[in-house]
C-alpha atoms as a PDB file:
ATOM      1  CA  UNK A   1      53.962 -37.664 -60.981  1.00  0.00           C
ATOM      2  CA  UNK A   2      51.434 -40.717 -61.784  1.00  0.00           C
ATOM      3  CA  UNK A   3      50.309 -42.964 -59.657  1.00  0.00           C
ATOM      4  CA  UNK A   4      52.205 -45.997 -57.811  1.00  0.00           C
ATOM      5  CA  UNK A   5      51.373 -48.869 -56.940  1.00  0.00           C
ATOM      6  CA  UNK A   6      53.742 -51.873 -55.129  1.00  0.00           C
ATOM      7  CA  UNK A   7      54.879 -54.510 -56.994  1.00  0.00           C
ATOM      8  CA  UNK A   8      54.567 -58.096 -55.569  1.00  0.00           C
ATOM      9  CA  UNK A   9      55.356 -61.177 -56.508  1.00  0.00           C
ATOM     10  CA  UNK A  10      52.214 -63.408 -57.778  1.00  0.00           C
ATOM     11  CA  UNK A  11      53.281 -66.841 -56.896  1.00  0.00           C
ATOM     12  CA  UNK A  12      50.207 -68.357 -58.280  1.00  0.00           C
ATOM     13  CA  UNK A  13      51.615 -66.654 -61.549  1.00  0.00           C
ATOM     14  CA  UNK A  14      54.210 -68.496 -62.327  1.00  0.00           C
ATOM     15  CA  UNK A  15      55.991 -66.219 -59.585  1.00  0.00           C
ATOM     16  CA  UNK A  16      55.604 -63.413 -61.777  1.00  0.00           C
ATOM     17  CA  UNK A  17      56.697 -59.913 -60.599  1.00  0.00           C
ATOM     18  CA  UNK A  18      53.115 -57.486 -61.323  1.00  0.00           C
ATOM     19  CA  UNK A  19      51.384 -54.295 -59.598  1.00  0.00           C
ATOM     20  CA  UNK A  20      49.024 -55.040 -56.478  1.00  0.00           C
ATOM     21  CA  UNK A  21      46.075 -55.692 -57.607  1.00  0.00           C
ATOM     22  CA  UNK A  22      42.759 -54.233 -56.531  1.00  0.00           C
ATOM     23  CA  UNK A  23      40.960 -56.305 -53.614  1.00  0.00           C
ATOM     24  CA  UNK A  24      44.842 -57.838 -52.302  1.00  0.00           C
ATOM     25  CA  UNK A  25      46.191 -56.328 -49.217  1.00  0.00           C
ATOM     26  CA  UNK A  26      50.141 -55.541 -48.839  1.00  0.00           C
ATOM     27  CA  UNK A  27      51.678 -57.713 -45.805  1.00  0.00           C
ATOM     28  CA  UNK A  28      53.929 -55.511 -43.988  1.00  0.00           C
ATOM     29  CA  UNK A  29      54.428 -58.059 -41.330  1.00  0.00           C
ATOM     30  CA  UNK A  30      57.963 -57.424 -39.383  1.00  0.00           C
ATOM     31  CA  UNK A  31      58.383 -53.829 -41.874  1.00  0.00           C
ATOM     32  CA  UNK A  32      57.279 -50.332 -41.466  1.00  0.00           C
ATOM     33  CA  UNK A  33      56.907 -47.231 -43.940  1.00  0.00           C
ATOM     34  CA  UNK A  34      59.368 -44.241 -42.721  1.00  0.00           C
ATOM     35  CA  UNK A  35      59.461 -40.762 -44.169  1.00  0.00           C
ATOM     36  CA  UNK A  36      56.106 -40.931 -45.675  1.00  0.00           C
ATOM     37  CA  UNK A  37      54.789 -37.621 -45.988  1.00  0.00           C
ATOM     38  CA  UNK A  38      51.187 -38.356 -46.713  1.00  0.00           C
ATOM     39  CA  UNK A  39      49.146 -41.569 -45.571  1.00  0.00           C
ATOM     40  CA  UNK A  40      45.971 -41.619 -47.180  1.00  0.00           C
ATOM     41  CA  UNK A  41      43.172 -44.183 -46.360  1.00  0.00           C
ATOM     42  CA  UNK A  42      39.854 -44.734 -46.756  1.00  0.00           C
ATOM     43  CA  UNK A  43      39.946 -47.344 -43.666  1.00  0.00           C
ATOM     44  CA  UNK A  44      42.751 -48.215 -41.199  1.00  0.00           C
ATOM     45  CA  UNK A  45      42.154 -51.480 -39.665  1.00  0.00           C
ATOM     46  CA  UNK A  46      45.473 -51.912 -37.106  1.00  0.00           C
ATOM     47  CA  UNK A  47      46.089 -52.875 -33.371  1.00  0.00           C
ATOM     48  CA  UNK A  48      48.332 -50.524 -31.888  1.00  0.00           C
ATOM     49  CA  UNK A  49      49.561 -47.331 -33.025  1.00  0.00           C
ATOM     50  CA  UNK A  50      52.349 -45.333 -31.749  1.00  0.00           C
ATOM     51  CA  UNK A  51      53.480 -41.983 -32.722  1.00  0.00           C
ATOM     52  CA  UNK A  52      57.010 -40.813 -31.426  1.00  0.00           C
ATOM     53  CA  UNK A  53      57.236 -44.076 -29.458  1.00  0.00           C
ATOM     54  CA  UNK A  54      53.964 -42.953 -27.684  1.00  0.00           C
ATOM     55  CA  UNK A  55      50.627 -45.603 -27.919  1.00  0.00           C
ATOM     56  CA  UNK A  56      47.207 -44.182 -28.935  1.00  0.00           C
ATOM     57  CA  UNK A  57      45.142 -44.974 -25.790  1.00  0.00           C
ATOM     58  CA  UNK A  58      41.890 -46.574 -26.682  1.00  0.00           C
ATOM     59  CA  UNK A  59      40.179 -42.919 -26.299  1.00  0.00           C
ATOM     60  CA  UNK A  60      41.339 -42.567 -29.781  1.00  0.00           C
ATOM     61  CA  UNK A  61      39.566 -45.514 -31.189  1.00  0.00           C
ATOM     62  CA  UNK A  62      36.719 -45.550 -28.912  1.00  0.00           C
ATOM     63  CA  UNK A  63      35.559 -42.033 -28.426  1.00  0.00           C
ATOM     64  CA  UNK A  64      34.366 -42.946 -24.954  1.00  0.00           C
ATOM     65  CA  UNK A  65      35.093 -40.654 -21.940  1.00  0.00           C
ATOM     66  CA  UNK A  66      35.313 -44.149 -19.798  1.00  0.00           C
ATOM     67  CA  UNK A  67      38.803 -44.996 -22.035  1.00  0.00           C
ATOM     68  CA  UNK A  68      40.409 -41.456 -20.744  1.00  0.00           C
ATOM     69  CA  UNK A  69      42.702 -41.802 -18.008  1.00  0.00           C
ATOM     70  CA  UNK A  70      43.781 -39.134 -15.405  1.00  0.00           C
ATOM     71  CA  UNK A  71      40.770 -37.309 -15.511  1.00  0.00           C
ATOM     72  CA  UNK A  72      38.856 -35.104 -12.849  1.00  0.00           C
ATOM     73  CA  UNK A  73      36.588 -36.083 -10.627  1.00  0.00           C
ATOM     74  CA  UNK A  74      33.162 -35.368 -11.215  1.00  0.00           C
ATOM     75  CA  UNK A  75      31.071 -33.404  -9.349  1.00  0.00           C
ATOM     76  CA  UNK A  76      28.574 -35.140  -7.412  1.00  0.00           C
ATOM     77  CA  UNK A  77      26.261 -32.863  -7.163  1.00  0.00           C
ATOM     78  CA  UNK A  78      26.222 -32.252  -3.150  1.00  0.00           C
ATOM     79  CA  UNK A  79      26.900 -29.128  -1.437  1.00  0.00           C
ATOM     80  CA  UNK A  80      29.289 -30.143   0.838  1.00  0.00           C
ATOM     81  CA  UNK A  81      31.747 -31.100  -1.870  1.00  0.00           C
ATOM     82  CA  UNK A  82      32.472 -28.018  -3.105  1.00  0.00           C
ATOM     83  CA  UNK A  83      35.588 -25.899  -1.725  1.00  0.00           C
ATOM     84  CA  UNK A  84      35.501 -22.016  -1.075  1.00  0.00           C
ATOM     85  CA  UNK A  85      31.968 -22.208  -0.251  1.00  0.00           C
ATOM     86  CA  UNK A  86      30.283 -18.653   0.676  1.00  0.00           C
ATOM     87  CA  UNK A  87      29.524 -18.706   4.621  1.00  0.00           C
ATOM     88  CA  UNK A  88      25.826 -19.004   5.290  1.00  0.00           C
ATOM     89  CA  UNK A  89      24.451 -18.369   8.989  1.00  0.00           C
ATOM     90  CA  UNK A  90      22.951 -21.135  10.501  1.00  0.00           C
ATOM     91  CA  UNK A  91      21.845 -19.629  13.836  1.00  0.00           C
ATOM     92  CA  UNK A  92      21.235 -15.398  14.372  1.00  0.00           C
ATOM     93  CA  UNK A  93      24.090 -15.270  16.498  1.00  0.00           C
ATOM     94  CA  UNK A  94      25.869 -16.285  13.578  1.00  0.00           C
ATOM     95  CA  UNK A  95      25.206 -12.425  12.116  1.00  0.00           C
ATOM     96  CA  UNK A  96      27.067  -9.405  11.937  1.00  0.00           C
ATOM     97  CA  UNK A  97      25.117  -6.874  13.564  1.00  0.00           C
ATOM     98  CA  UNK A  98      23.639  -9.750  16.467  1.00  0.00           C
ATOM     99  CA  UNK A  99      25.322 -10.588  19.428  1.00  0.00           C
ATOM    100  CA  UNK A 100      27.512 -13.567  19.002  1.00  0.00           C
ATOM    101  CA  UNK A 101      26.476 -15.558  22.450  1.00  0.00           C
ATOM    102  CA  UNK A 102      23.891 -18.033  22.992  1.00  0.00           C
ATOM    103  CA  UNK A 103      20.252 -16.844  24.210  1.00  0.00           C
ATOM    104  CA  UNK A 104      18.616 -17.833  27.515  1.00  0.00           C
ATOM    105  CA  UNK A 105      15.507 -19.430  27.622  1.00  0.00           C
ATOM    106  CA  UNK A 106      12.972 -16.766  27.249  1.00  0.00           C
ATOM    107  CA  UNK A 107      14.828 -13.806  26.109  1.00  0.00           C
ATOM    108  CA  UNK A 108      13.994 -11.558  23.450  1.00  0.00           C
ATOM    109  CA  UNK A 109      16.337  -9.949  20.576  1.00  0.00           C
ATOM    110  CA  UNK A 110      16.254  -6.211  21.039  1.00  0.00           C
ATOM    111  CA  UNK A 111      18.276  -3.372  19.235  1.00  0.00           C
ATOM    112  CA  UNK A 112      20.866  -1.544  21.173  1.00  0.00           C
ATOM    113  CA  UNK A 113      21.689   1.813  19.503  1.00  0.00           C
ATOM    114  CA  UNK A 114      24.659   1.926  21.872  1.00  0.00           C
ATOM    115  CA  UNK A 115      25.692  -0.998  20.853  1.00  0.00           C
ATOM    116  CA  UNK A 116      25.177  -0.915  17.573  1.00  0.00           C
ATOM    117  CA  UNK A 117      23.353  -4.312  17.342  1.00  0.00           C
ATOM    118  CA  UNK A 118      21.203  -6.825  18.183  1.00  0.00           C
ATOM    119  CA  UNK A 119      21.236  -8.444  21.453  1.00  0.00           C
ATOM    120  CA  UNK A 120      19.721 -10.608  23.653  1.00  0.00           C
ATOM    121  CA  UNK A 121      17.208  -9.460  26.272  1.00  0.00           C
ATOM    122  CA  UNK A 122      15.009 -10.643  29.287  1.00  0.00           C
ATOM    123  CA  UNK A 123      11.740 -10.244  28.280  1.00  0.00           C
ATOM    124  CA  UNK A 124       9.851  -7.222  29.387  1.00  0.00           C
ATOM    125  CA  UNK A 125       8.010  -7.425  32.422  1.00  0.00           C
ATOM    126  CA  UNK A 126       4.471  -7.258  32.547  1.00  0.00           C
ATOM    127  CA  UNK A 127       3.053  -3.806  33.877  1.00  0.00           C
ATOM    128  CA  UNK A 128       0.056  -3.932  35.961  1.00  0.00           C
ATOM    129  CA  UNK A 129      -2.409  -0.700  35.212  1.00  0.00           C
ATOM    130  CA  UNK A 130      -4.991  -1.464  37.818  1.00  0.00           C
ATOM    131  CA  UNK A 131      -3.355   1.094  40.136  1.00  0.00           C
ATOM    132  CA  UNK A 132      -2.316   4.013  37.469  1.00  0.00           C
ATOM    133  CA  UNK A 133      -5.017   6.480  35.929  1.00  0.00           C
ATOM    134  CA  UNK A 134      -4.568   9.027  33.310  1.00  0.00           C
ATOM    135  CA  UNK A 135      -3.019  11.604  35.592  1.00  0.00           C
ATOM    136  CA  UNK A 136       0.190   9.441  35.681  1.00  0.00           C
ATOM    137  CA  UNK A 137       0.810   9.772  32.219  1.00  0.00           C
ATOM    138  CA  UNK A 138       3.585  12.805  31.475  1.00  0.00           C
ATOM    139  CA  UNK A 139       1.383  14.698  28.688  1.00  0.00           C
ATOM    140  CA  UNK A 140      -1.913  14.590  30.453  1.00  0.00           C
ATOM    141  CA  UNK A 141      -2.655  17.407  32.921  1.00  0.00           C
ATOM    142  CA  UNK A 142      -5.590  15.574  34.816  1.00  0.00           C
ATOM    143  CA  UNK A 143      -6.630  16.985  38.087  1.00  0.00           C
ATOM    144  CA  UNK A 144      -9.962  13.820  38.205  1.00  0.00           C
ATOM    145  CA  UNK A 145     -12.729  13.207  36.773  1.00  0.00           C
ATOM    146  CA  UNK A 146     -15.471  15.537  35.641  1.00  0.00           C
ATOM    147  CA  UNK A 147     -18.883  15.522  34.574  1.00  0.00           C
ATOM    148  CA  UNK A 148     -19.566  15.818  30.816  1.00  0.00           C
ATOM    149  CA  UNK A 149     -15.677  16.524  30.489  1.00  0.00           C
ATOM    150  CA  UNK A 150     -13.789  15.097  27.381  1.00  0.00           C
ATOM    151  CA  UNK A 151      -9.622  15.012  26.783  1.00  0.00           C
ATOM    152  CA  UNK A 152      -8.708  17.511  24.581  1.00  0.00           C
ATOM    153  CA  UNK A 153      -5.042  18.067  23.649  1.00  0.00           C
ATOM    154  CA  UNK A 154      -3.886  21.657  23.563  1.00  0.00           C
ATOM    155  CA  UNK A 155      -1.244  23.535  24.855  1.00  0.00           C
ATOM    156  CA  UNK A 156       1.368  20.506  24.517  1.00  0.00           C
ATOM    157  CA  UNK A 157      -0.973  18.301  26.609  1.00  0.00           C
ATOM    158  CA  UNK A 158      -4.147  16.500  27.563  1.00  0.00           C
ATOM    159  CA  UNK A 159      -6.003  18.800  29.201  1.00  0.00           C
ATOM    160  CA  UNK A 160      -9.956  18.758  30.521  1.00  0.00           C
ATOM    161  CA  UNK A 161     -12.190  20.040  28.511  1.00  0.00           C
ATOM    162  CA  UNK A 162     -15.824  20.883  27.533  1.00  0.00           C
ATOM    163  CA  UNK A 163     -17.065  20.612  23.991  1.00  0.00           C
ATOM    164  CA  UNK A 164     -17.564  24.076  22.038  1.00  0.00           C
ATOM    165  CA  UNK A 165     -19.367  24.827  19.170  1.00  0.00           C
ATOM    166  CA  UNK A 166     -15.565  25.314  17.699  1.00  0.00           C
ATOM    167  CA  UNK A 167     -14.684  22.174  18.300  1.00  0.00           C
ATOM    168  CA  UNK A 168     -18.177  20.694  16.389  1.00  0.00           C
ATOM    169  CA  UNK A 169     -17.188  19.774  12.163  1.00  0.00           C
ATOM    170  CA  UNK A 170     -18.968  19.904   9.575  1.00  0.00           C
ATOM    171  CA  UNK A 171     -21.824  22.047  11.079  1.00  0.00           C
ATOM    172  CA  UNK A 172     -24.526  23.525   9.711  1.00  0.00           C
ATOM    173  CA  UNK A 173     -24.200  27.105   8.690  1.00  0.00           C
ATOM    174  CA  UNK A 174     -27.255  27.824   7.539  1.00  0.00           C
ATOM    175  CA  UNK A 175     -30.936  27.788   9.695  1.00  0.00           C
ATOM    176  CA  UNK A 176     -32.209  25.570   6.776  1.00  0.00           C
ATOM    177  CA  UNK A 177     -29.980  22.864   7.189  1.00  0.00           C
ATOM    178  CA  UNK A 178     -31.933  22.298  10.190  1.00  0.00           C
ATOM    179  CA  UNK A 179     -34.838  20.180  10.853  1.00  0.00           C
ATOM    180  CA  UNK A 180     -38.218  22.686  11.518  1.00  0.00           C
ATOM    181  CA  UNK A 181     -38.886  20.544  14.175  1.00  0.00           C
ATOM    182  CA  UNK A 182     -40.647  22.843  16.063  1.00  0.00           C
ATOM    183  CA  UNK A 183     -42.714  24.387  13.561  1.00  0.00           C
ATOM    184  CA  UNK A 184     -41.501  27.819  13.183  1.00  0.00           C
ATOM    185  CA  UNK A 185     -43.062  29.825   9.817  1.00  0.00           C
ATOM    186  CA  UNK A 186     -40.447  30.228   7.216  1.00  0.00           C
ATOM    187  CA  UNK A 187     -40.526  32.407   4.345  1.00  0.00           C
ATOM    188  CA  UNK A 188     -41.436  29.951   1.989  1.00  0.00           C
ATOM    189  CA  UNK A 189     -45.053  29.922   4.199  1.00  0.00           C
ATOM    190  CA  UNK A 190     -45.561  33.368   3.827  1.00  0.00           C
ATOM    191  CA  UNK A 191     -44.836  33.864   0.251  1.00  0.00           C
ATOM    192  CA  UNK A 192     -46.889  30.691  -0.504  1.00  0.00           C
ATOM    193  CA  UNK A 193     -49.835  32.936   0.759  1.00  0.00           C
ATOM    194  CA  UNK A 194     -51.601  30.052   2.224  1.00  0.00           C
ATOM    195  CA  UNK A 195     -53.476  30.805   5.781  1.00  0.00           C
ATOM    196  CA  UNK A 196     -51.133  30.311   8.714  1.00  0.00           C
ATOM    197  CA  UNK A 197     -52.939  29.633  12.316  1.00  0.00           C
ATOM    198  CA  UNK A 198     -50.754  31.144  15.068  1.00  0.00           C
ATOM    199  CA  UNK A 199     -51.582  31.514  18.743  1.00  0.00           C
ATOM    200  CA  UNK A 200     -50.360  33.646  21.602  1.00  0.00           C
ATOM    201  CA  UNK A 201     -48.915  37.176  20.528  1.00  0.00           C
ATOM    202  CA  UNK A 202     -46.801  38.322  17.677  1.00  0.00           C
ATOM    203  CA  UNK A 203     -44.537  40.689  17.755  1.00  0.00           C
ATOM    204  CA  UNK A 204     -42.909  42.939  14.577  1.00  0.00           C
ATOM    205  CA  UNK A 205     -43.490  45.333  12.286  1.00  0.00           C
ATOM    206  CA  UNK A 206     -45.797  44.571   9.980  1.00  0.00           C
ATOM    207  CA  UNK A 207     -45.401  46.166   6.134  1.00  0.00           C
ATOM    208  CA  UNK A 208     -47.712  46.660   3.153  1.00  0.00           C
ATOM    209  CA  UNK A 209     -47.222  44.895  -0.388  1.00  0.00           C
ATOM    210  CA  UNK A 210     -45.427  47.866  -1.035  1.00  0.00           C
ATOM    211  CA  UNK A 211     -42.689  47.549   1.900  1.00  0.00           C
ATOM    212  CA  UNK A 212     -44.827  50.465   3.469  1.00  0.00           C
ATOM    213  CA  UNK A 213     -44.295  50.204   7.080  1.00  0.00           C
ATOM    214  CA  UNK A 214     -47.970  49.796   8.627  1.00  0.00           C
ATOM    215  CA  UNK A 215     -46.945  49.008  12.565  1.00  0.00           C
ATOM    216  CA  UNK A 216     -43.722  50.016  13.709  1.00  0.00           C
ATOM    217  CA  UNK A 217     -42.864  47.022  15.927  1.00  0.00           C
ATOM    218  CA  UNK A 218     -40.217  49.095  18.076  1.00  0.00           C
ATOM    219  CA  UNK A 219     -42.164  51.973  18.761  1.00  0.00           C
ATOM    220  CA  UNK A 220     -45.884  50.386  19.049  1.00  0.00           C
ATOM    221  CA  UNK A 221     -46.987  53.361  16.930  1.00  0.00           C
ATOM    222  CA  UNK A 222     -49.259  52.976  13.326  1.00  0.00           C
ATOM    223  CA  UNK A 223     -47.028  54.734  10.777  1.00  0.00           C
ATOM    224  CA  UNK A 224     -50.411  54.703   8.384  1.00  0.00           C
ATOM    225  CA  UNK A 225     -52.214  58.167   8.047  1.00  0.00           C
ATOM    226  CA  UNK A 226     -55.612  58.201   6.143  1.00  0.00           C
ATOM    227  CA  UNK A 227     -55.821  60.751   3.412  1.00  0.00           C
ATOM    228  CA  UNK A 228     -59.287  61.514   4.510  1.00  0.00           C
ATOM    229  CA  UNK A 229     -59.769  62.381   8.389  1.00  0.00           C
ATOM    230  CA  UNK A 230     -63.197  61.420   8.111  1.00  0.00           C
ATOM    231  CA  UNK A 231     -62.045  57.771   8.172  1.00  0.00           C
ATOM    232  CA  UNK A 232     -61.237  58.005  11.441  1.00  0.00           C
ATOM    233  CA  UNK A 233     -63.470  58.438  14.011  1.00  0.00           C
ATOM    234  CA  UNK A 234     -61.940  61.422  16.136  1.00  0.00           C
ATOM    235  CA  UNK A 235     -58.065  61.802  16.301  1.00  0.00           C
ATOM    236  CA  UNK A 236     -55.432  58.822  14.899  1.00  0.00           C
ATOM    237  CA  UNK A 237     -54.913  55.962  17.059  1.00  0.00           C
ATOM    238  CA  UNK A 238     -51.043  56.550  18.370  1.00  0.00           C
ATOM    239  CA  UNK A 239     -50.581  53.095  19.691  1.00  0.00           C
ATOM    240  CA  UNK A 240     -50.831  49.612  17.915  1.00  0.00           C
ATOM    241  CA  UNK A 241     -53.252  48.943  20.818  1.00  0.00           C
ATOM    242  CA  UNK A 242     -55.223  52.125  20.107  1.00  0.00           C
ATOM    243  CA  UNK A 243     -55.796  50.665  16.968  1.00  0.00           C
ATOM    244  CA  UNK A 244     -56.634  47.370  17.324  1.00  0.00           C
ATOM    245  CA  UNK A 245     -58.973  48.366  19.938  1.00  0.00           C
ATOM    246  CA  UNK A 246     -60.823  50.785  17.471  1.00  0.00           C
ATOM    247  CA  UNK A 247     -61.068  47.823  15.180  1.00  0.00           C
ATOM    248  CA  UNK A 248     -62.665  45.119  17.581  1.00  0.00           C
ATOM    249  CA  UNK A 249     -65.162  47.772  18.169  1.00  0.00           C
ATOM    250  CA  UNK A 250     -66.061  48.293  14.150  1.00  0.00           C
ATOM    251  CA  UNK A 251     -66.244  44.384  14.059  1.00  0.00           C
ATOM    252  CA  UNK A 252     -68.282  44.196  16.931  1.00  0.00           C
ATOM    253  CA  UNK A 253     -70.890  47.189  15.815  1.00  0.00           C
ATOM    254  CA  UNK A 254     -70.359  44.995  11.985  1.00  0.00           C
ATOM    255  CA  UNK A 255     -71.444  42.220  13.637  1.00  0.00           C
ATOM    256  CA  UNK A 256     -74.458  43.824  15.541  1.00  0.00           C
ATOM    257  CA  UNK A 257     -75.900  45.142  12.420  1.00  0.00           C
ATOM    258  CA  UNK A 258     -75.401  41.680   9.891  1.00  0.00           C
END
């Protein structure tokens, strides 16, 4: 089907009957248009407009939330507007596991296994020590003081107790660790093979370069027997004094005849 357009009548025609033209309008003043199944415009200039005897509001022209009606209130953004709120303790009696009663001045908030909760206390009182001592303590078997005595615990107590080397840590375990304080020869002097001045008397075995024994320090006997007799004079010395006797007299003749 073509295209329709109204016919009107041009009374400054010669009131002749011709289509609508383009740029005229069509003056339904005091008419309608019923059972039109398609309306299409490319603008709609109108005042009111009802549909099924109902008004558009101005919402529908507008767009602006303003022109609804009936709408919710907005939230204002406080707290204490909203409904259902979650409950949130303002004071600690106002929790679960505290006591719900109001504290007196000074108390304290202790936990009561009994109880199972907090609750509110006096404060503890303050314990004077001046006229306790060790001995009144229930793991401390104290009898008084002692001289150079120190607390050890053993035996499920405190006890008295003197310091023992088993009680020392980290302790030396070697002689060397220790500072030669006192001067003592040490094996490094005597393989070093430098002169060592001693005074007073020694006493040990004394062995060749060969681990021969030459003095038996035990015994006081000279182990050493000369091949040749004749380097003796008379019978071997059977003492270590014998012998060093026998020597101080060959120095001393040694020295005569120098």
């Amino acid at each position: 089907m073509t295209n329709r357009f109204p016919i009107i009548l041009d009374t400054s025609d010669g009131n002749r009957l011709k289509e609508l033209p383009a740029g005229d309008n069509l003056d339904l003043q005091g008419s309608g248009i019923k059972n039109a199944q398609t309306i299409e415009v490319s603008s709609l200039e109108t005042g009111t407009i009802t549909v099924n005897n109902t008004s558009f509001s101005d919402v529908a022209f507008s767009g602006s939330y303003d022109d609804l009606t009936d709408t919710p209130t907005l939230f204002d953004k406080d707290y204490n507007a909203l409904s259902n709120k979650p409950f949130i303790p303002s004071v600690i009696g106002d929790l679960a596991n505290v006591a719900a009663h109001t504290p007196d001045d000074g108390q304290v908030i202790i936990w009561r296994s009994s109880e199972n909760r907090f609750t509110f206390e006096d404060k503890f009182t303050e314990i004077d020590l001046a006229n306790f001592n060790l001995a009144d303590l229930g793991d401390v078997v104290f009898s008084g003081p002692v001289t150079d005595k120190f607390m050890k615990f053993y035996a499920g107590g405190w006890r008295e107790s003197s310091v023992t080397w088993t009680d020392v840590i980290n302790k030396p375990t070697n002689v060397s660790y220790l500072t030669n304080d006192a001067g003592y020869v040490t094996q490094q002097d005597l393989e070093s093979g430098i002169e060592i001045a001693a005074t007073g008397d020694l006493t040990g075995s004394v062995f060749s370069d060969d681990s021969t024994l030459l003095v038996d320090g035990v015994n006081g006997t000279l182990s050493y027997i000369p091949t040749n007799s004749s380097n003796w004079a008379g019978t071997a010395p059977e003492t270590v004094g014998e012998a060093l006797d026998r020597i101080a007299a060959a120095l001393t003749v040694l020295g005569q005849q120098a």
